[in-house]
Protein backbone atom coordinates (compact mmCIF):
# COMPACT_ATOMS: atom_id res chain seq x y z
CA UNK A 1 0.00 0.00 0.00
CA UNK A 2 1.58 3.32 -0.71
CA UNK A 3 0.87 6.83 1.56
CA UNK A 4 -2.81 7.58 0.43
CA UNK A 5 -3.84 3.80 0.57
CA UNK A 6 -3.29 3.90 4.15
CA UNK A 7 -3.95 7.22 5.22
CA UNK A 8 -7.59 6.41 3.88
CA UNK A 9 -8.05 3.44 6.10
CA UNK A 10 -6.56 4.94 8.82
CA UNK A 11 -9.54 7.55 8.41
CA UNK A 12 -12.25 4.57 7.41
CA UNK A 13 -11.12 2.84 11.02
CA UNK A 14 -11.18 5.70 13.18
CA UNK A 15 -13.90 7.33 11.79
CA UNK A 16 -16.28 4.39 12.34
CA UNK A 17 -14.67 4.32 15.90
CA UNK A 18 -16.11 7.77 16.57
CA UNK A 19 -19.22 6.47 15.17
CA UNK A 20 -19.73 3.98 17.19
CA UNK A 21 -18.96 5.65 20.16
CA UNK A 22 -17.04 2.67 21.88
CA UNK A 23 -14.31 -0.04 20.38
CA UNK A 24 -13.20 -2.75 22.32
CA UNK A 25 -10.40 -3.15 20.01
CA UNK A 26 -8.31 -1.59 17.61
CA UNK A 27 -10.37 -3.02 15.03
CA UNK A 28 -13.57 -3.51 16.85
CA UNK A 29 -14.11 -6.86 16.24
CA UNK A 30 -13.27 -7.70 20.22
CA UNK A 31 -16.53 -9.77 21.46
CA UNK A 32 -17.64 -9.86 25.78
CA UNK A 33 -14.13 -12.46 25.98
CA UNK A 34 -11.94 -10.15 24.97
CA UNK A 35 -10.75 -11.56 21.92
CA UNK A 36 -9.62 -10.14 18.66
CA UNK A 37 -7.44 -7.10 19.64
CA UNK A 38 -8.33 -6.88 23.08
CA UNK A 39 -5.12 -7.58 24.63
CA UNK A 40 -3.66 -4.24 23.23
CA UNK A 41 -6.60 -2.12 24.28
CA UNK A 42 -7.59 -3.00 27.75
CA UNK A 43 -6.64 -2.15 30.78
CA UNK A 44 -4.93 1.27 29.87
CA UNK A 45 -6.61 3.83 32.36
CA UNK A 46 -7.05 3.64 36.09
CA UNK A 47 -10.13 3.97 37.56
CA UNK A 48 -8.99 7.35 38.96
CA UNK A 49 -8.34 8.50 35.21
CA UNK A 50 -11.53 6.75 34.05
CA UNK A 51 -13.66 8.65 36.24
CA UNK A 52 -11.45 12.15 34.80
CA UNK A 53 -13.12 11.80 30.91
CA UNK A 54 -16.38 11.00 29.23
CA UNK A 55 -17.13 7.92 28.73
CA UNK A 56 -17.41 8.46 25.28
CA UNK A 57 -13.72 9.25 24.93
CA UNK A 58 -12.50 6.19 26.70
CA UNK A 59 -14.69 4.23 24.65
CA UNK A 60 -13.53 5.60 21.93
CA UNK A 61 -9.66 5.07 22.68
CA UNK A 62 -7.62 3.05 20.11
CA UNK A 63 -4.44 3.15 21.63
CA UNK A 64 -2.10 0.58 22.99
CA UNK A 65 -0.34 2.30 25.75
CA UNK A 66 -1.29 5.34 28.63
CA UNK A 67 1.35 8.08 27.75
CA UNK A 68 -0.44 10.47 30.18
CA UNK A 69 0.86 8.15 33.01
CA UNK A 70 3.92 7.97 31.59
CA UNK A 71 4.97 11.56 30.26
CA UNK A 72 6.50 13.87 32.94
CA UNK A 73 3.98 16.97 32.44
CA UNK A 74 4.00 20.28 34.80
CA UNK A 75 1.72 23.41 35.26
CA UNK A 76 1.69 25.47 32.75
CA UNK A 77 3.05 23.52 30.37
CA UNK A 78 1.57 23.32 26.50
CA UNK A 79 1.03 19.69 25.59
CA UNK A 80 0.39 18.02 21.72
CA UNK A 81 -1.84 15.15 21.35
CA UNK A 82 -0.51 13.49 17.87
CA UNK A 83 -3.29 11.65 16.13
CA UNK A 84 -5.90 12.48 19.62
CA UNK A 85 -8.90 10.77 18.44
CA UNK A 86 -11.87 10.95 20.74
CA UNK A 87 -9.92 13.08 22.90
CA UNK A 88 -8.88 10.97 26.24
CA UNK A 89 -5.46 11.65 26.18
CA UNK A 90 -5.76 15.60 25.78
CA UNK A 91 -8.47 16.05 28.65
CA UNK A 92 -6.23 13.65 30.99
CA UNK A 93 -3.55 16.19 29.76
CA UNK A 94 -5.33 19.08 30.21
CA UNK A 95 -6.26 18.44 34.02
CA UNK A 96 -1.94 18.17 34.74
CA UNK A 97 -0.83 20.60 33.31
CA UNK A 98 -3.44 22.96 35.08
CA UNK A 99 -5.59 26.50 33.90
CA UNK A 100 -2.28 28.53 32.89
CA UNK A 101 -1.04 25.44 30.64
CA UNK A 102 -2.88 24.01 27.39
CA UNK A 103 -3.35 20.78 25.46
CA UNK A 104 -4.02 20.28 22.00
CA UNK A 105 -5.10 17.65 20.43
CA UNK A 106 -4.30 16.87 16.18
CA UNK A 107 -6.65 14.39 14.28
CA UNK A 108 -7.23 14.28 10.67
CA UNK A 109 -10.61 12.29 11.23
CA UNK A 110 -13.48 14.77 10.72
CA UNK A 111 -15.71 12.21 13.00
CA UNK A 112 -12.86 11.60 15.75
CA UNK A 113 -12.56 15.94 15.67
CA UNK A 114 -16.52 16.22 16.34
CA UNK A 115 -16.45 13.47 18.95
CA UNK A 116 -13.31 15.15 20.75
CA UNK A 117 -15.29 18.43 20.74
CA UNK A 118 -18.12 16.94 22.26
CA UNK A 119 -15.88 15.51 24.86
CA UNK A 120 -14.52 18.39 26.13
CA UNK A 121 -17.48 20.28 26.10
CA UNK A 122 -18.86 17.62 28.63
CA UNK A 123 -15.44 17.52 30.28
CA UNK A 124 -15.79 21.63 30.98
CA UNK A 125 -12.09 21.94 29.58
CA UNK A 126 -11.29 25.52 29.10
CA UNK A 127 -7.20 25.16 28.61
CA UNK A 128 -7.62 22.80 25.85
CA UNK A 129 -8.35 23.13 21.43
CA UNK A 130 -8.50 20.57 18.78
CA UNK A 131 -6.85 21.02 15.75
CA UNK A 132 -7.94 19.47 12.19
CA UNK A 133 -4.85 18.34 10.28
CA UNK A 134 -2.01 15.45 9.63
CA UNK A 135 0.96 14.62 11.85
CA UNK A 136 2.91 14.80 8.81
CA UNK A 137 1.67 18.69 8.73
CA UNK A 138 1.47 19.92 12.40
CA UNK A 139 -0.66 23.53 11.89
CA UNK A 140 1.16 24.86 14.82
CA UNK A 141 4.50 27.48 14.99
CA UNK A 142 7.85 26.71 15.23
CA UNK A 143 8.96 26.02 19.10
CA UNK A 144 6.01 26.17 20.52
CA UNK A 145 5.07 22.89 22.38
CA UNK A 146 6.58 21.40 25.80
CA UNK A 147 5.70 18.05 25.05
CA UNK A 148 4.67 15.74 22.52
CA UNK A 149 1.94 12.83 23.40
CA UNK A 150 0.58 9.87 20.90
CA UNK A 151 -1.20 6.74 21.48
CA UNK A 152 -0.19 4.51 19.18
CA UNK A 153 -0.55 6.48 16.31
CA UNK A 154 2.63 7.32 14.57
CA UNK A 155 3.35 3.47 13.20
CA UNK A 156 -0.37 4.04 11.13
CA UNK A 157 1.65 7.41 8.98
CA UNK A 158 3.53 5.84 5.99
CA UNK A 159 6.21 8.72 6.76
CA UNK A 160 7.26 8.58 9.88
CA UNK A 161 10.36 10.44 9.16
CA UNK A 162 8.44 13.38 8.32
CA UNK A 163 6.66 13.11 11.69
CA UNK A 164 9.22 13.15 13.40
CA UNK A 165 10.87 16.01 11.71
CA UNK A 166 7.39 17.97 12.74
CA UNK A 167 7.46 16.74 16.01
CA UNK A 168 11.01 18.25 16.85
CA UNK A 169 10.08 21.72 15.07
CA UNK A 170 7.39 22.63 16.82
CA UNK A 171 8.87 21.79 19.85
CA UNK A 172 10.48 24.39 22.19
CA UNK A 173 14.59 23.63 23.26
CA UNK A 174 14.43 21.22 25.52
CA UNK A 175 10.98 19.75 24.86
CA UNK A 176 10.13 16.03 25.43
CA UNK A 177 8.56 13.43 23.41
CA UNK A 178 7.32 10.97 25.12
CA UNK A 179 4.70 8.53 23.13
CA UNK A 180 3.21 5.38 22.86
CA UNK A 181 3.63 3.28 20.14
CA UNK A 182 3.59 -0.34 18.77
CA UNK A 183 7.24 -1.28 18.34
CA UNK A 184 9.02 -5.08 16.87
CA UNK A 185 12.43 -6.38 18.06
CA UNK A 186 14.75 -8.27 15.41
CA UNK A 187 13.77 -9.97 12.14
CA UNK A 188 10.45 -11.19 11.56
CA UNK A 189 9.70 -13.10 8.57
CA UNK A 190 7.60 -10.74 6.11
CA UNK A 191 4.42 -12.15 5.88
CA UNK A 192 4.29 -13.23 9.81
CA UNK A 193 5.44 -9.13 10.93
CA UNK A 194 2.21 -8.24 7.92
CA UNK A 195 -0.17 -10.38 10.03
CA UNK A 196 0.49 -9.45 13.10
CA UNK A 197 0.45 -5.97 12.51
CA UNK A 198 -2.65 -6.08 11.36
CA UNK A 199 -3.66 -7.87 14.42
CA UNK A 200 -1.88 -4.99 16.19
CA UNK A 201 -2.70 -1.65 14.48
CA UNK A 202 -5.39 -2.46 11.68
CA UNK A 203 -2.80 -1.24 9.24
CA UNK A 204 0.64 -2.85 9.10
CA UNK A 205 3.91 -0.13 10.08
CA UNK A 206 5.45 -0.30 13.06
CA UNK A 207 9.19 0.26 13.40
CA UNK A 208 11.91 -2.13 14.35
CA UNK A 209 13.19 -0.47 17.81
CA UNK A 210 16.01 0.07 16.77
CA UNK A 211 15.19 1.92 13.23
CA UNK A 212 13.06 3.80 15.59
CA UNK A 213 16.22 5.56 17.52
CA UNK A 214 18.24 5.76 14.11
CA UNK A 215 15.15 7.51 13.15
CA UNK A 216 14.68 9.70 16.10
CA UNK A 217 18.61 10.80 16.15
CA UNK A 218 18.02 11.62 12.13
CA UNK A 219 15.26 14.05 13.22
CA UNK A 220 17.58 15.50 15.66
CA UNK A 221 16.53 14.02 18.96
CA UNK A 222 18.37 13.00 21.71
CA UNK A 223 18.27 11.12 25.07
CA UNK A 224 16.46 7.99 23.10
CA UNK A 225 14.65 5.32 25.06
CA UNK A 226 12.51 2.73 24.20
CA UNK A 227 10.89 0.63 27.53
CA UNK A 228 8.92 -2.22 27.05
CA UNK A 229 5.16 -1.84 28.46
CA UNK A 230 3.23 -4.32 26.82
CA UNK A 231 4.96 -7.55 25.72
CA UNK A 232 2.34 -9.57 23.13
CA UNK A 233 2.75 -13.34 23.02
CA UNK A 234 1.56 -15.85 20.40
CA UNK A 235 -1.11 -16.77 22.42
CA UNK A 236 -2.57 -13.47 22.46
CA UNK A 237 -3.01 -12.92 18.67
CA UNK A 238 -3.40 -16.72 18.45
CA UNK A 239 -6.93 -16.85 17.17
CA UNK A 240 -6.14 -14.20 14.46
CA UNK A 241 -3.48 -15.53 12.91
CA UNK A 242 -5.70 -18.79 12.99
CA UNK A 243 -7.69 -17.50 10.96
CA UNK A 244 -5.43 -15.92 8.55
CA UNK A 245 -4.65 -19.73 7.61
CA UNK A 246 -1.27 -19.83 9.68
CA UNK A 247 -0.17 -22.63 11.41
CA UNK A 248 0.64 -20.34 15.02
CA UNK A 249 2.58 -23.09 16.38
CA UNK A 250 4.99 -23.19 13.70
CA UNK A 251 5.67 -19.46 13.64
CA UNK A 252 5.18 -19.14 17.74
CA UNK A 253 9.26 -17.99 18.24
CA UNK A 254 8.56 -15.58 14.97
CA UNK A 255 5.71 -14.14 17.32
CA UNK A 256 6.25 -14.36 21.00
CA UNK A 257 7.66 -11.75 22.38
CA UNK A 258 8.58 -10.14 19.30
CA UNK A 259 5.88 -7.38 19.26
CA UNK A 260 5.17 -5.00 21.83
CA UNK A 261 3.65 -1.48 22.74
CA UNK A 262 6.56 0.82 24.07
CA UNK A 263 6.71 4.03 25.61
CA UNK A 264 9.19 5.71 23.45
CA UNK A 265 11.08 9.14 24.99
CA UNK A 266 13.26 11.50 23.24
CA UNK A 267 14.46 14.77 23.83
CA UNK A 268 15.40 18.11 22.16
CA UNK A 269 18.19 20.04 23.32
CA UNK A 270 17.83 23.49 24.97
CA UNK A 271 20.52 24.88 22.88
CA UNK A 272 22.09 24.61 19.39
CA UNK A 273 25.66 23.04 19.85
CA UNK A 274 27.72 25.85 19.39
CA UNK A 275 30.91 25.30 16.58
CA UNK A 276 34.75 26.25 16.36
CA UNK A 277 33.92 29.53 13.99
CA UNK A 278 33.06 32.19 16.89
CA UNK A 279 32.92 35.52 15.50
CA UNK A 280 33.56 37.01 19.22
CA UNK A 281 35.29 36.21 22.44
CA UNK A 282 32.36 35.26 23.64
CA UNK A 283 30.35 33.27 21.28
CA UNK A 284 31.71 30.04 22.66
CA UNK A 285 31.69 30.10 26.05
């Protein structure tokens, strides 16, 4: 599939989410066991958090990790949701970082946008504003964001480089990103990694962790860390796969362990390295 194949199912997927109001997996197909994509889902938010947001937008949540738990954020601070969807991640942002900070949240699903809206009107958010657009494109100024939040959203662009590169301009020297994503370790045959994505993420395109930092340090991040939070096992995606026509207990050690959600943390530094050609005494000190 090239760029605007999946860009357009990305928007199918997550605009029937918003639709429906509630997904019990990435590609609601979970049923009352908890099959399908289930184990990726569930079990993000605490009940404390829970009871913080609509139900609507937890409902609505397709991600695979809680980067709100995870992301250092302060008073005052201006967060960016990328990819925000029905909004969860924003309003849990929104209540940290306090009146005199702000959150924004970036989808480029119209129905996702209207449900996020409705969200925090119900929510009474005041410090926080959705924004229509691609996180290939970010509509906001150069150096203007603390940190950078996303739920599993940057392995569904089919140029991640660019999002990267987006996510380091607008953020201010010494901004954080600090995101959730769905992340593979070593070699996986090709057409085991393009089932189990699917199983993951609806669309295949997560990064090896590895090409993730090289990727990351390209951009011009630093400080690069990739931790482990979710660890899926053949038996999780077992009935899937089944169903695919794969034989899951031939492929298990191409599976187990090999996929997992990660919180993945990068930094920006607070100054441009200086170089040797000073043009005064002082410009090097």
């Amino acid at each position: 599939m090239d760029g605007a194949d999946i860009k357009e199912i990305v928007k199918e997927k997550y605009g029937q989410a918003a639709l429906r109001g509630k997904s019990g997996s990435c590609c609601g197909t979970a049923d009352a066991s908890g099959s399908g994509c289930d184990p990726i889902t569930s079990n993000l938010y605490d009940a404390t958090q829970m009871q913080q947001v609509p139900g609507e937008a937890l409902q609505a949540s397709l991600g695979c990790g809680n980067p709100t738990a995870l992301a250092k954020l302060n008073p005052g601070e201006v967060v960016l949701d990328l990819g925000s969807g029905g909004g969860i991640d924003v309003l849990l942002s929104a209540k940290r970082v306090g009146p005199t900070g702000k959150a924004y949240g970036l989808d480029m699903t119209d129905e996702m946008l209207a449900l996020a809206n409705e969200n925090k009107r119900k929510a009474g958010a005041e410090n926080v504003e959705f924004l229509r657009g691609e996180i290939e494109h970010i509509p906001l100024p150069d150096n203007s964001v603390d940190v950078i939040i996303s739920n599993c959203v940057i392995n569904l662009s089919a140029d991640k480089d660019q999002v990267l590169r987006e996510a380091f301009r607008v953020l201010k020297p010494g901004g954080r990103l600090a995101v959730s994503d769905v992340v593979t370790r070593g070699e996986v045959d090709a057409q085991i990694r393009q089932n189990v994505l699917l199983w993951v993420g609806c669309v295949a395109g997560a990064l090896e962790e590895n090409e993730y930092r090289d990727k990351l340090a390209s951009a011009g991040f630093e400080q690069v860390e990739i931790e482990p939070t979710r660890i899926y096992r053949v038996e999780d995606a077992r009935e899937f796969l089944t169903e695919k026509g794969l034989d899951v207990d031939a492929l298990a050690s191409q599976v187990d362990g090999k996929f997992m959600s990660a919180f993945v943390r990068a930094t920006k530094a607070k100054s441009t390295k200086k170089t040797d050609a000073c043009c005064a005494p002082t410009c090097c000190q």
